[in-house]
C-alpha atoms as a PDB file:
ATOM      1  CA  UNK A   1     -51.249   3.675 -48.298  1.00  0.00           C
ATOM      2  CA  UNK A   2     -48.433   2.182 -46.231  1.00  0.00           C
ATOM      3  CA  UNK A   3     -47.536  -0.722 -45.380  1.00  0.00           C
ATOM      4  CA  UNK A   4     -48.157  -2.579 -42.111  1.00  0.00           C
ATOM      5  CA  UNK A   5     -45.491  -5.445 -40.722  1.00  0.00           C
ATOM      6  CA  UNK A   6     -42.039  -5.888 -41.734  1.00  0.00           C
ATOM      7  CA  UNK A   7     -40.549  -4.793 -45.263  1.00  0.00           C
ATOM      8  CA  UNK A   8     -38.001  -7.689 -45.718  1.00  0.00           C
ATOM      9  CA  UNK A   9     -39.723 -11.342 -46.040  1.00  0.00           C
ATOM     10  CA  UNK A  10     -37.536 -13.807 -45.080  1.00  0.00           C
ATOM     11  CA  UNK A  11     -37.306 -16.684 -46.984  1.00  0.00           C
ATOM     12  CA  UNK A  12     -35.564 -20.658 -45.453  1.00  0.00           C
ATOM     13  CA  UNK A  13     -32.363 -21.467 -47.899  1.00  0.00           C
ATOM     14  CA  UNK A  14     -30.667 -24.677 -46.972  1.00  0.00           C
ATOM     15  CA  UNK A  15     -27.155 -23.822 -45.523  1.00  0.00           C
ATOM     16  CA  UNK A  16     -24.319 -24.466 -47.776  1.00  0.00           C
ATOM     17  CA  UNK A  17     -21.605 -26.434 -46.176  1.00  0.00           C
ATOM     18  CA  UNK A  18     -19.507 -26.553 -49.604  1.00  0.00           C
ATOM     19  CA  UNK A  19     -18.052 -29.488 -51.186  1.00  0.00           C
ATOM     20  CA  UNK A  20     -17.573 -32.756 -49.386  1.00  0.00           C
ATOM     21  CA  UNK A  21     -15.894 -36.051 -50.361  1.00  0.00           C
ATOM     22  CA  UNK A  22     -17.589 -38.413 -52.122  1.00  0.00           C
ATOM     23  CA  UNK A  23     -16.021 -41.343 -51.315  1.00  0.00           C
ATOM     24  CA  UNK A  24     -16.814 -40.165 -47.266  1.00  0.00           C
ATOM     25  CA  UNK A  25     -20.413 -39.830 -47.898  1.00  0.00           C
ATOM     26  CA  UNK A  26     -20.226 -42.925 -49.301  1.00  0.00           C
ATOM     27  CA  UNK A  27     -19.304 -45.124 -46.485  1.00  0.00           C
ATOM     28  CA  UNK A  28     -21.185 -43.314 -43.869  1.00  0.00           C
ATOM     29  CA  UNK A  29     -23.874 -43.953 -46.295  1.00  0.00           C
ATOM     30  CA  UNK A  30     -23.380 -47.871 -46.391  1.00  0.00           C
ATOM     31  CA  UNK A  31     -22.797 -47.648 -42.813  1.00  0.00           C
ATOM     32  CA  UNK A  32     -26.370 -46.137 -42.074  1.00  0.00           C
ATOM     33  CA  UNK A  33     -27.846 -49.145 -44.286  1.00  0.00           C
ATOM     34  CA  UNK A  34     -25.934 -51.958 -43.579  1.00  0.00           C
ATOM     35  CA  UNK A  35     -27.990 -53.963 -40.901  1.00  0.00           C
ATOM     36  CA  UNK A  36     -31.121 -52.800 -43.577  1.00  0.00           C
ATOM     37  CA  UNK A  37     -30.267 -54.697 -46.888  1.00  0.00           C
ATOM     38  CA  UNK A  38     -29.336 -58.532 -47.292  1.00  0.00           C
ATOM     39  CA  UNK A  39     -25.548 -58.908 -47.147  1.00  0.00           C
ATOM     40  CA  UNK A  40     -23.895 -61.947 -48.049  1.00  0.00           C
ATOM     41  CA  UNK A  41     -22.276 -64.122 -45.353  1.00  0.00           C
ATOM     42  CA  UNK A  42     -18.983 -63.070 -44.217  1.00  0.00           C
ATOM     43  CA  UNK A  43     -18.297 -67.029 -43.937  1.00  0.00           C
ATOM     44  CA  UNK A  44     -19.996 -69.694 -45.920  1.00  0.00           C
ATOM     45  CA  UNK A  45     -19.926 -72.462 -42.962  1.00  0.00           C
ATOM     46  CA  UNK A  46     -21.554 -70.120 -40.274  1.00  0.00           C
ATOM     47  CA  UNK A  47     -24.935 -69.425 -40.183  1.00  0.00           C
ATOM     48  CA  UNK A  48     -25.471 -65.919 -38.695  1.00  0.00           C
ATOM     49  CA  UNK A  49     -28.404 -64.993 -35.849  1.00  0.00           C
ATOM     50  CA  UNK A  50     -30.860 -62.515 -37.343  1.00  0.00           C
ATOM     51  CA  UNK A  51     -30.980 -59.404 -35.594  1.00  0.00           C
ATOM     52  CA  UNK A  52     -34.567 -59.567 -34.210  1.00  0.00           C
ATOM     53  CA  UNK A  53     -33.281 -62.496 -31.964  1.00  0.00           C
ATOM     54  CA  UNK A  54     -30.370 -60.768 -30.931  1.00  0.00           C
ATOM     55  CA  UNK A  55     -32.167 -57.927 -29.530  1.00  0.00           C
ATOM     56  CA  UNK A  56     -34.619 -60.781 -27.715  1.00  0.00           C
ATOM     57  CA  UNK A  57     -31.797 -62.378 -26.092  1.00  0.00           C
ATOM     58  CA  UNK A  58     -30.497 -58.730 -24.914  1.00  0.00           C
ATOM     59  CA  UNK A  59     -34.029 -58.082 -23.269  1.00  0.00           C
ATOM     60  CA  UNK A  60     -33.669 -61.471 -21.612  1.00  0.00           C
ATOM     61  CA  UNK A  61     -30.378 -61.164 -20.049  1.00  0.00           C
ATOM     62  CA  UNK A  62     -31.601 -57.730 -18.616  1.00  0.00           C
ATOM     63  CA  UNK A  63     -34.507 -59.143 -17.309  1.00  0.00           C
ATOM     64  CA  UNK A  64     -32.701 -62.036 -15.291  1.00  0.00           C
ATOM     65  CA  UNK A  65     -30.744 -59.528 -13.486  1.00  0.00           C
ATOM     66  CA  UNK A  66     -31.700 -58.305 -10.415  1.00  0.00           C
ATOM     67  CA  UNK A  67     -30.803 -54.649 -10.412  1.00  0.00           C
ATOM     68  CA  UNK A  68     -30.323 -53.278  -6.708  1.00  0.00           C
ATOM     69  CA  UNK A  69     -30.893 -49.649  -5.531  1.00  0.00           C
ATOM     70  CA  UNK A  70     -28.459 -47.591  -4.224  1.00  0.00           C
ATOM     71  CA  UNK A  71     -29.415 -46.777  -1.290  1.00  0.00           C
ATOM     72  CA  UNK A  72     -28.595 -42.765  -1.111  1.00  0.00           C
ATOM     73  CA  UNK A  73     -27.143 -41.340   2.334  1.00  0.00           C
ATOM     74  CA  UNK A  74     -30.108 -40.001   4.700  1.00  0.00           C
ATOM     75  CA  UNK A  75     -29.140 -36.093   5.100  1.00  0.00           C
ATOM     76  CA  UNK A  76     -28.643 -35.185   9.010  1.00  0.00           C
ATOM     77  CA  UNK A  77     -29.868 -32.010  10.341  1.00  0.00           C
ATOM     78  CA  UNK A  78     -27.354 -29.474  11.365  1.00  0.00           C
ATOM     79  CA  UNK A  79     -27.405 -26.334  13.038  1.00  0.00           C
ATOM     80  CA  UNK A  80     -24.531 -24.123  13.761  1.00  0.00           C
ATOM     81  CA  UNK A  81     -24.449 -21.477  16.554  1.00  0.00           C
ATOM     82  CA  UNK A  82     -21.544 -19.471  16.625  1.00  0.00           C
ATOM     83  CA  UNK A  83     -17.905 -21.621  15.796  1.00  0.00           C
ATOM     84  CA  UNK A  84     -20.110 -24.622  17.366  1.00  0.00           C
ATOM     85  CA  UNK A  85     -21.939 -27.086  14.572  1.00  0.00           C
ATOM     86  CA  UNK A  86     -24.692 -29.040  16.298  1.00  0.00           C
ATOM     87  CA  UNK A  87     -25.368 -32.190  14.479  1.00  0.00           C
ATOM     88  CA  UNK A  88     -28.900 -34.775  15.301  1.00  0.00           C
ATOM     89  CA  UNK A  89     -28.081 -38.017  16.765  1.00  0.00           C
ATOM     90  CA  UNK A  90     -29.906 -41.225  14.951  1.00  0.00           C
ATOM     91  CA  UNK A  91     -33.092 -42.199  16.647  1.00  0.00           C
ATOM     92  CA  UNK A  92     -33.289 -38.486  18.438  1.00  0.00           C
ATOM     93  CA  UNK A  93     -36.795 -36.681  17.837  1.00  0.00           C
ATOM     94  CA  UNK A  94     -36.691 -33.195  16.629  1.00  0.00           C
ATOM     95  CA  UNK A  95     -38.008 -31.946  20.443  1.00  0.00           C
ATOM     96  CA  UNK A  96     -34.868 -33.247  21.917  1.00  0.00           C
ATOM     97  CA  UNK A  97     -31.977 -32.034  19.277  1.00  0.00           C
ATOM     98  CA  UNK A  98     -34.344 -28.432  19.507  1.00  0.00           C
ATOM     99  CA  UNK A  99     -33.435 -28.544  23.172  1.00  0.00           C
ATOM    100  CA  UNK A 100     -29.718 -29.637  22.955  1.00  0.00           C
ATOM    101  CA  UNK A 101     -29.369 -26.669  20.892  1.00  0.00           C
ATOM    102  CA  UNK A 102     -31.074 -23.800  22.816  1.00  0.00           C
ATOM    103  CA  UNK A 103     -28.732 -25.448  25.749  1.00  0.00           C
ATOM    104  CA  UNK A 104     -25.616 -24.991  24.019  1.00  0.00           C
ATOM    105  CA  UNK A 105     -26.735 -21.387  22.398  1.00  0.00           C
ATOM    106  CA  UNK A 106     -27.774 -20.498  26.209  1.00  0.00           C
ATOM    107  CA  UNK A 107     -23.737 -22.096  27.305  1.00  0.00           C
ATOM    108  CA  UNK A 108     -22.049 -19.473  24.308  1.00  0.00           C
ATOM    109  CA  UNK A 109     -24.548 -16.613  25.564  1.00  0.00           C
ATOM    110  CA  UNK A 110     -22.719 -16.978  28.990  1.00  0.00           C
ATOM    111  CA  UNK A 111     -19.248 -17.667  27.427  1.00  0.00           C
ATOM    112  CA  UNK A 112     -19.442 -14.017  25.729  1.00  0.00           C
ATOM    113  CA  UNK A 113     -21.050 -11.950  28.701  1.00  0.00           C
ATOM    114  CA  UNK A 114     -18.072 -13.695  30.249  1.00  0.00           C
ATOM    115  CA  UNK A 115     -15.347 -12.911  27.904  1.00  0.00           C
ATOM    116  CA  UNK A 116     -16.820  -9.120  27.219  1.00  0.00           C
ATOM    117  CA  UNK A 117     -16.124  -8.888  31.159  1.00  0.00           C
ATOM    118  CA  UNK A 118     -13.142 -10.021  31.596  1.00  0.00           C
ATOM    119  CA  UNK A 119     -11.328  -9.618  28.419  1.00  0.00           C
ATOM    120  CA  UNK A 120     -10.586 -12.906  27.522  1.00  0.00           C
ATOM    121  CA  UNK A 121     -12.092 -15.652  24.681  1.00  0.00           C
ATOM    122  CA  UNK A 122     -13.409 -19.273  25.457  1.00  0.00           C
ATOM    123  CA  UNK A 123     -12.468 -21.548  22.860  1.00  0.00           C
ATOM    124  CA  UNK A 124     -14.279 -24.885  22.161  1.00  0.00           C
ATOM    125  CA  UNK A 125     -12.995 -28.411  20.247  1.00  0.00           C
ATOM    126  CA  UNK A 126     -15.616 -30.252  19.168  1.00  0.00           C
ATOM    127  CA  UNK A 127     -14.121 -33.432  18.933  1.00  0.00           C
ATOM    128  CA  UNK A 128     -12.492 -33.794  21.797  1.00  0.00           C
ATOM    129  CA  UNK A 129     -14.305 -31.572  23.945  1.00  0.00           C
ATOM    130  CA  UNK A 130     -11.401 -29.376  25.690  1.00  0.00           C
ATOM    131  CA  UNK A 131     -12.372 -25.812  26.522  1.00  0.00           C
ATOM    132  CA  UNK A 132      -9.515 -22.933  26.756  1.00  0.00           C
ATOM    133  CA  UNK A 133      -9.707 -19.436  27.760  1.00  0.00           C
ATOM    134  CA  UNK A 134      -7.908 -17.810  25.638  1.00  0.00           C
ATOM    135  CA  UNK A 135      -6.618 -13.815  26.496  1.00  0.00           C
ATOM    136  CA  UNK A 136      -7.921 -11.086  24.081  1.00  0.00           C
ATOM    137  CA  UNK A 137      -5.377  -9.761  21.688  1.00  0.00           C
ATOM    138  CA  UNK A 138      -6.990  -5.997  22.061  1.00  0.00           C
ATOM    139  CA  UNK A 139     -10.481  -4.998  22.880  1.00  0.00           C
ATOM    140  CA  UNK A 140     -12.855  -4.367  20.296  1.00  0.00           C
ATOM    141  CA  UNK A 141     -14.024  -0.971  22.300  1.00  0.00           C
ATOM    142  CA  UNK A 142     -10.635   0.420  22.358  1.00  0.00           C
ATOM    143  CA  UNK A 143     -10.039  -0.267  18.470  1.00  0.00           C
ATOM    144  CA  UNK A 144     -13.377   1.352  17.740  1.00  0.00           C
ATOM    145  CA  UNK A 145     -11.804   4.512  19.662  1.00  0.00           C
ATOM    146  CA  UNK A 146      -8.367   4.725  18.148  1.00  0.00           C
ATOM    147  CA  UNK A 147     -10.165   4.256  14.486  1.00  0.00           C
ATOM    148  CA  UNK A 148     -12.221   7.125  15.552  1.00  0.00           C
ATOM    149  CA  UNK A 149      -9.026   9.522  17.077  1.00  0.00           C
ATOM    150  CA  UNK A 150      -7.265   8.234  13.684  1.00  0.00           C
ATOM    151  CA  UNK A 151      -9.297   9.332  11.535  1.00  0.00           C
ATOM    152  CA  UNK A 152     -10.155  12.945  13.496  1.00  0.00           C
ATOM    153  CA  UNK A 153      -6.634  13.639  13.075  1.00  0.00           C
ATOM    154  CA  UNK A 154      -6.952  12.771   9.551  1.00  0.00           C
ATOM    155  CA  UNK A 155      -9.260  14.949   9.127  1.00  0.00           C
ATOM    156  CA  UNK A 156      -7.927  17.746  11.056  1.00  0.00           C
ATOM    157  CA  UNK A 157      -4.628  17.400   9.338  1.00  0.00           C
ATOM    158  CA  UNK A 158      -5.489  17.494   6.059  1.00  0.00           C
ATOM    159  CA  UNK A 159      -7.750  20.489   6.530  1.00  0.00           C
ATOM    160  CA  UNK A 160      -4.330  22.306   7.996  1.00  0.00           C
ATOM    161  CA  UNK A 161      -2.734  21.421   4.740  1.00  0.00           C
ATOM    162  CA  UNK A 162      -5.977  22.874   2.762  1.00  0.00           C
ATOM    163  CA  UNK A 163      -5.687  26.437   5.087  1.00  0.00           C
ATOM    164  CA  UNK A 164      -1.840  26.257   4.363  1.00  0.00           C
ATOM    165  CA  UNK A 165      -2.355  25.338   0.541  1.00  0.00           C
ATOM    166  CA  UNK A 166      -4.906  28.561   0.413  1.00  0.00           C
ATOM    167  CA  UNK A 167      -2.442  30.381   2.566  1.00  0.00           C
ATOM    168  CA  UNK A 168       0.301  30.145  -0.142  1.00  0.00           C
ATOM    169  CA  UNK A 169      -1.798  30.920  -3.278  1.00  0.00           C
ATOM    170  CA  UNK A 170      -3.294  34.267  -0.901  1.00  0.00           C
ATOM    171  CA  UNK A 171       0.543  35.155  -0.231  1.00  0.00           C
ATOM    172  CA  UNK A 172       1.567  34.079  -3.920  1.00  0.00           C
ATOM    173  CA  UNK A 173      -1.477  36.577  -5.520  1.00  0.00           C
ATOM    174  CA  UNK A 174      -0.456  39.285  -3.790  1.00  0.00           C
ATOM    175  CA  UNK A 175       3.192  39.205  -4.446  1.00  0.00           C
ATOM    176  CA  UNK A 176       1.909  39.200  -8.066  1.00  0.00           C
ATOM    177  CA  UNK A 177       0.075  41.704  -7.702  1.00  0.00           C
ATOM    178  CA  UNK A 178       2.542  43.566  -5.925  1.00  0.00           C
ATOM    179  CA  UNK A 179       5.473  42.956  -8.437  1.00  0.00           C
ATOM    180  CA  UNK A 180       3.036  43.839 -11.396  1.00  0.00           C
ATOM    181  CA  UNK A 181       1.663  47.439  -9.535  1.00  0.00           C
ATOM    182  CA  UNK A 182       5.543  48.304  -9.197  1.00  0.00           C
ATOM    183  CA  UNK A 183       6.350  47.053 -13.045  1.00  0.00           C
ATOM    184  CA  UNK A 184       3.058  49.747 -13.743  1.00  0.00           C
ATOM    185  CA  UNK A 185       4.642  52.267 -11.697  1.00  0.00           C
ATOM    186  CA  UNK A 186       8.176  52.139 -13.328  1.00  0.00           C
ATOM    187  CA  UNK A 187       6.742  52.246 -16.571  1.00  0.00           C
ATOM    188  CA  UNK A 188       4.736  55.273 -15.552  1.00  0.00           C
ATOM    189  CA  UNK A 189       7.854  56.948 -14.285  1.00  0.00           C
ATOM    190  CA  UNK A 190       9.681  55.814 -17.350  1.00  0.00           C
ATOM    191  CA  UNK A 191       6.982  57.131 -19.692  1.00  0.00           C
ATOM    192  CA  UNK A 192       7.391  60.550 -18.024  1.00  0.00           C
ATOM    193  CA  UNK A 193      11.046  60.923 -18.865  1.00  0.00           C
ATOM    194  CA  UNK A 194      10.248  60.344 -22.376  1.00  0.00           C
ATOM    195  CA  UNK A 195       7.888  63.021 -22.394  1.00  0.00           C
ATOM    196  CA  UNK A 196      10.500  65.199 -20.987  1.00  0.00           C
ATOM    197  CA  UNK A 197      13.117  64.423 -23.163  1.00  0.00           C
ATOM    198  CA  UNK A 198      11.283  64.424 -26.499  1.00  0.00           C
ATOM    199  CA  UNK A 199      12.468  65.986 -30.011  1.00  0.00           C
ATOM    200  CA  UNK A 200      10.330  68.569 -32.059  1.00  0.00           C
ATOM    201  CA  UNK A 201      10.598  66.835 -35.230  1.00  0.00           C
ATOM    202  CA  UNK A 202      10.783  70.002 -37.960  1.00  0.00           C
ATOM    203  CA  UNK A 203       9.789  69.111 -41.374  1.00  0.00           C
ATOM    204  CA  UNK A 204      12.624  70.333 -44.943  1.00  0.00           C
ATOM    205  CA  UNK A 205      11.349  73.796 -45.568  1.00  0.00           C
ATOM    206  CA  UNK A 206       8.943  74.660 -42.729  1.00  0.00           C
ATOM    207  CA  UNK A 207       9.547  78.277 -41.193  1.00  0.00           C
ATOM    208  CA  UNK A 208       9.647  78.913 -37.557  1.00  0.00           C
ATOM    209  CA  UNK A 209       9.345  82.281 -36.219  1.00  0.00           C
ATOM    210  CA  UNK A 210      10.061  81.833 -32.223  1.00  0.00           C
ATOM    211  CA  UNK A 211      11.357  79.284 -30.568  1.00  0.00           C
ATOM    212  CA  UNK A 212       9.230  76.721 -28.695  1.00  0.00           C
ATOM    213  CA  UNK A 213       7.567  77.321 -25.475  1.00  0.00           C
ATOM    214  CA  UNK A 214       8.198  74.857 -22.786  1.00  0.00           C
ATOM    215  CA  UNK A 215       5.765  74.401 -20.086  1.00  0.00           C
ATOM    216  CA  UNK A 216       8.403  72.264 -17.725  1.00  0.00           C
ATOM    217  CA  UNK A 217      11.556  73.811 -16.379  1.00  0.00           C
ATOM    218  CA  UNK A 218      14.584  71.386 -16.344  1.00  0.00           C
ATOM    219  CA  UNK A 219      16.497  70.145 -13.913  1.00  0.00           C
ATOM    220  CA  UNK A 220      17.785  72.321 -11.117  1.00  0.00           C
ATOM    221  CA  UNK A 221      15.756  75.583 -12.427  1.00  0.00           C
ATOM    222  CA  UNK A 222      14.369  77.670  -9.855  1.00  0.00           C
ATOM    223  CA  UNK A 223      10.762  79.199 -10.734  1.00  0.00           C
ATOM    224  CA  UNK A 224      10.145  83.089 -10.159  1.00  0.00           C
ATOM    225  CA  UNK A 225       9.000  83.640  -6.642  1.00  0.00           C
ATOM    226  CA  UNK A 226       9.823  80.420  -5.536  1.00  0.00           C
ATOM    227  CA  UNK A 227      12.702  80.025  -3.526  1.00  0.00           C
ATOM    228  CA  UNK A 228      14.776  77.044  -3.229  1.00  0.00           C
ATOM    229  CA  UNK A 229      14.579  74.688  -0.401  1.00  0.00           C
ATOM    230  CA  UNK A 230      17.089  76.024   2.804  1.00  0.00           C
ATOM    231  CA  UNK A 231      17.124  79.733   1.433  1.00  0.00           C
ATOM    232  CA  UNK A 232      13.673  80.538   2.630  1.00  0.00           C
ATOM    233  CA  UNK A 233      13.519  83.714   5.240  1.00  0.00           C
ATOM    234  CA  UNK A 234      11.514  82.648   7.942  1.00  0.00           C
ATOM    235  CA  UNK A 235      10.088  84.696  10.925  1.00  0.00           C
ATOM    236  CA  UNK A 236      12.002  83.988  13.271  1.00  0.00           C
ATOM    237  CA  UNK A 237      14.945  84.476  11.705  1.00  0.00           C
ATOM    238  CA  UNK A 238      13.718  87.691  11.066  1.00  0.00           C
ATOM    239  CA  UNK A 239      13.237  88.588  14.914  1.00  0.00           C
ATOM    240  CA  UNK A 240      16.109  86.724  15.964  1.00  0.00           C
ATOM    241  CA  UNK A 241      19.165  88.157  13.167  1.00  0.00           C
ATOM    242  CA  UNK A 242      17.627  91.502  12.332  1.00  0.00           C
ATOM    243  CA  UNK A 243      21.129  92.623  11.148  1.00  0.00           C
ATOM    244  CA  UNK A 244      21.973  89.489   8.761  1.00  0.00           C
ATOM    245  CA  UNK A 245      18.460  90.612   6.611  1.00  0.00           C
ATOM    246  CA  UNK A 246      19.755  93.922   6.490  1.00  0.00           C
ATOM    247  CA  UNK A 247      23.503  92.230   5.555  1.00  0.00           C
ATOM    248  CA  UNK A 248      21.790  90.226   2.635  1.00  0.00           C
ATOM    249  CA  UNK A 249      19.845  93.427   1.175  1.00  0.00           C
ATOM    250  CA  UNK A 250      23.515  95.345   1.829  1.00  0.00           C
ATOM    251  CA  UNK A 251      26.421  94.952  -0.104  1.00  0.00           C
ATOM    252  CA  UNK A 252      29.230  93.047   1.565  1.00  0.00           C
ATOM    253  CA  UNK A 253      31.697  94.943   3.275  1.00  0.00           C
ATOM    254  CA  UNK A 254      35.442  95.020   3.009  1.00  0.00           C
ATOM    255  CA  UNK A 255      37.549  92.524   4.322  1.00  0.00           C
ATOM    256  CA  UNK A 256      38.448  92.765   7.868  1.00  0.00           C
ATOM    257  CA  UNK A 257      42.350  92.917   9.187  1.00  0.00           C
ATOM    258  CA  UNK A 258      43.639  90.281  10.867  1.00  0.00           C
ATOM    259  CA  UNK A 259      44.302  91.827  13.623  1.00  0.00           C
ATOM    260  CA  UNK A 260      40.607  92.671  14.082  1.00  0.00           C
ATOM    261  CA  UNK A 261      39.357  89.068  13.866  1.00  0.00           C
ATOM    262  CA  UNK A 262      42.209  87.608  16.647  1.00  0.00           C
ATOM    263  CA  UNK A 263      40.486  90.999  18.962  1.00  0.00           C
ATOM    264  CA  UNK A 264      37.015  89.298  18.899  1.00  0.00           C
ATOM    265  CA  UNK A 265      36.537  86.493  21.222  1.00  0.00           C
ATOM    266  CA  UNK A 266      34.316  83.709  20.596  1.00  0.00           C
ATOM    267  CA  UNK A 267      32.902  81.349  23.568  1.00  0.00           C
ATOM    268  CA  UNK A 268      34.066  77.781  23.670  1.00  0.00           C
ATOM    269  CA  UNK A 269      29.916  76.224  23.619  1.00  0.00           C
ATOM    270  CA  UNK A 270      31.330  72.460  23.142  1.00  0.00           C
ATOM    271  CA  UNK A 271      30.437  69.643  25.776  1.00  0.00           C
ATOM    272  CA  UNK A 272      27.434  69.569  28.081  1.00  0.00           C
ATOM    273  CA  UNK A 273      25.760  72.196  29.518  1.00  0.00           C
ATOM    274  CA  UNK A 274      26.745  71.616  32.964  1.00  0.00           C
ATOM    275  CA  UNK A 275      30.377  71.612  32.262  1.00  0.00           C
ATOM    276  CA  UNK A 276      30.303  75.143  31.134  1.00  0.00           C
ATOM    277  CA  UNK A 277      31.286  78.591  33.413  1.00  0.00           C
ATOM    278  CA  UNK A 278      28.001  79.859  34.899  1.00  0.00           C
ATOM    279  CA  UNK A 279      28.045  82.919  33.320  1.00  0.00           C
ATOM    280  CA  UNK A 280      27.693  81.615  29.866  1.00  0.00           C
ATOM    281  CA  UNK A 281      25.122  78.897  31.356  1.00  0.00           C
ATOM    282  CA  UNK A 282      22.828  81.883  32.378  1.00  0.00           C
ATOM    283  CA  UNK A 283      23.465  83.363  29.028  1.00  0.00           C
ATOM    284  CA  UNK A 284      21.994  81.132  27.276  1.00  0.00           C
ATOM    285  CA  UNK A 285      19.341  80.106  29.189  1.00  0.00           C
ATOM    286  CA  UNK A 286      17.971  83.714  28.315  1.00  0.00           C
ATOM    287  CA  UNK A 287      18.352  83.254  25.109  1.00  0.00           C
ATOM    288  CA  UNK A 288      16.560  80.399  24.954  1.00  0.00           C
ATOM    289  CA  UNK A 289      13.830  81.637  27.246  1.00  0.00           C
ATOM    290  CA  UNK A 290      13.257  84.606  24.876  1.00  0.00           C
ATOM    291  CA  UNK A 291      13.492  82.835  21.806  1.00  0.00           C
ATOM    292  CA  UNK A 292      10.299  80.763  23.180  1.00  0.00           C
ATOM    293  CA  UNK A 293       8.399  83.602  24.195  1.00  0.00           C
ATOM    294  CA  UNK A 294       8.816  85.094  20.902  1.00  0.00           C
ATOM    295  CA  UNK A 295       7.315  82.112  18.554  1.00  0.00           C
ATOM    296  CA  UNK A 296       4.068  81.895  21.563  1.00  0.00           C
ATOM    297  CA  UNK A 297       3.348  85.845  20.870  1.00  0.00           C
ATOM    298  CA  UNK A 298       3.975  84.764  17.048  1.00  0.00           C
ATOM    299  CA  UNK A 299       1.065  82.050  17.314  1.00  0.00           C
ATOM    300  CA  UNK A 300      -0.960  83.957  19.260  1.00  0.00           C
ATOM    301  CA  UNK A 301      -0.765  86.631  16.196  1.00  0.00           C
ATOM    302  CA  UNK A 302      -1.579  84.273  13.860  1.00  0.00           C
ATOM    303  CA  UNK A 303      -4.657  83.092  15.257  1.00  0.00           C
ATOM    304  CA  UNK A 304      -5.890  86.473  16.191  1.00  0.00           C
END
């Protein structure tokens, strides 16, 4: 079975204040019983009152004196409308201070309509009773709308300098990512020339019969049946220089004289067309008439 209440009992000890002095409890002591135990006279001529008449004569003298009340200072009723404290006259029942007030609150009602019209302030002093009109520093409409423009520009600013913030991290991810796709890239390209360039380690005392069989060509090695770029034999090459196809199947020939090569005369095709002789202008005109007709008859072939 458990048990019910608290475990701990707690039990009053007297507090322990430590060790006082003797000789100080022993005056405070004697001081406690001195007006309670029969002292001897202090003088032997005097006779002493006893204390019971002493307290009489204290009642006595209290008694004989008239005490007067202080009279305490009668609270007057106040209101305050607006800067204005209206105060109750002595002797003035509460219907006539209520309607001295709604007067005055009706004179400040007209005061502001006033002042919200005009722009100005009426100012009161209550002691002497001088009224000013007093110009408005700036009105209260207007502040309300510069607070408002204030803080729209606020706001529109510092959501420009959010877009611009986001701007810069877009622009700053992307150059990342640009750098690190061109880092990938070079390393790609870099792993690809070690491939190339790599060495057939051959064990001490392995035999090789052939030599190794490489499946790229090096540098500047021209595959069979694959010509090179510029020496291809096009079509209309063909058509157009029959005789330097059959020249590249011939051998060459012999060198020609001298005198051969100063016979042959070769046309002077520099400048503009229109500055040449009219002769060669109609030559090659033909030319180039034929040379078109040629590659549309080629097309047409190929489509057929």
């Amino acid at each position: 079975m458990g048990r019910f209440g608290p475990t701990h009992r707690k039990i009053p000890v007297p507090k322990r204040h430590g060790v006082r002095d003797p000789l100080k409890r022993l005056a405070e002591k004697e001081a406690s019983i001195k007006d309670k135990i029969n002292n001897p006279p202090k003088e032997h001529d005097v006779q002493e009152v006893s204390n019971r008449f002493k307290r009489f004569m204290a009642l006595a003298n209290d008694a004989s004196r008239t005490r007067r009340k202080k009279k305490e200072p009668r609270k007057k009723s106040s209101l305050q409308i607006g800067n204005t404290v209206v105060q109750k006259r002595p002797r003035e029942s509460e219907e006539a201070f209520l309607s001295r007030v709604s007067n005055v609150q009706h004179d400040r009602e007209v005061e502001a309509s006033f002042g919200m019209k005009f722009g100005v302030e009426v100012e009161h002093d209550d002691q002497t009773g001088i009224i000013r009109v007093v110009k408005r520093k700036g009105i209260e409409v207007d502040g309300m709308l510069e607070k408002i423009t204030d803080e729209k520009t606020n706001a529109r600013k510092s959501k420009a300098a959010e877009k611009a913030k986001a701007r810069k991290a877009m622009i700053a991810e992307e150059k990342a990512l640009k750098k690190q796709k061109a880092l990938e890239s070079q390393r790609e390209e870099e792993d690809l020339l070690l491939r190339e360039y790599q060495y057939d380690r051959v064990p001490f005392g392995e035999v090789v019969k052939e030599p190794p069989s490489l499946h790229t060509l090096p540098r500047r090695a021209t595959r069979e049946g694959v010509a090179r770029p510029g020496a291809k034999s096009l079509l209309l090459s063909s058509l157009l220089d029959p005789k330097q196809t059959e020249e590249e199947e011939e051998p060459l020939p012999k060198k020609s004289s001298k005198k051969a090569k100063a016979k042959e005369t070769k046309l002077d095709l520099k400048g503009k067309r229109k500055n040449l002789p009219a002769a060669t202008r109609m030559k090659i005109e033909l030319e180039q008439q034929n040379v078109i007709e040629m590659y549309r008859q080629l097309k047409k072939k190929a489509k057929q």
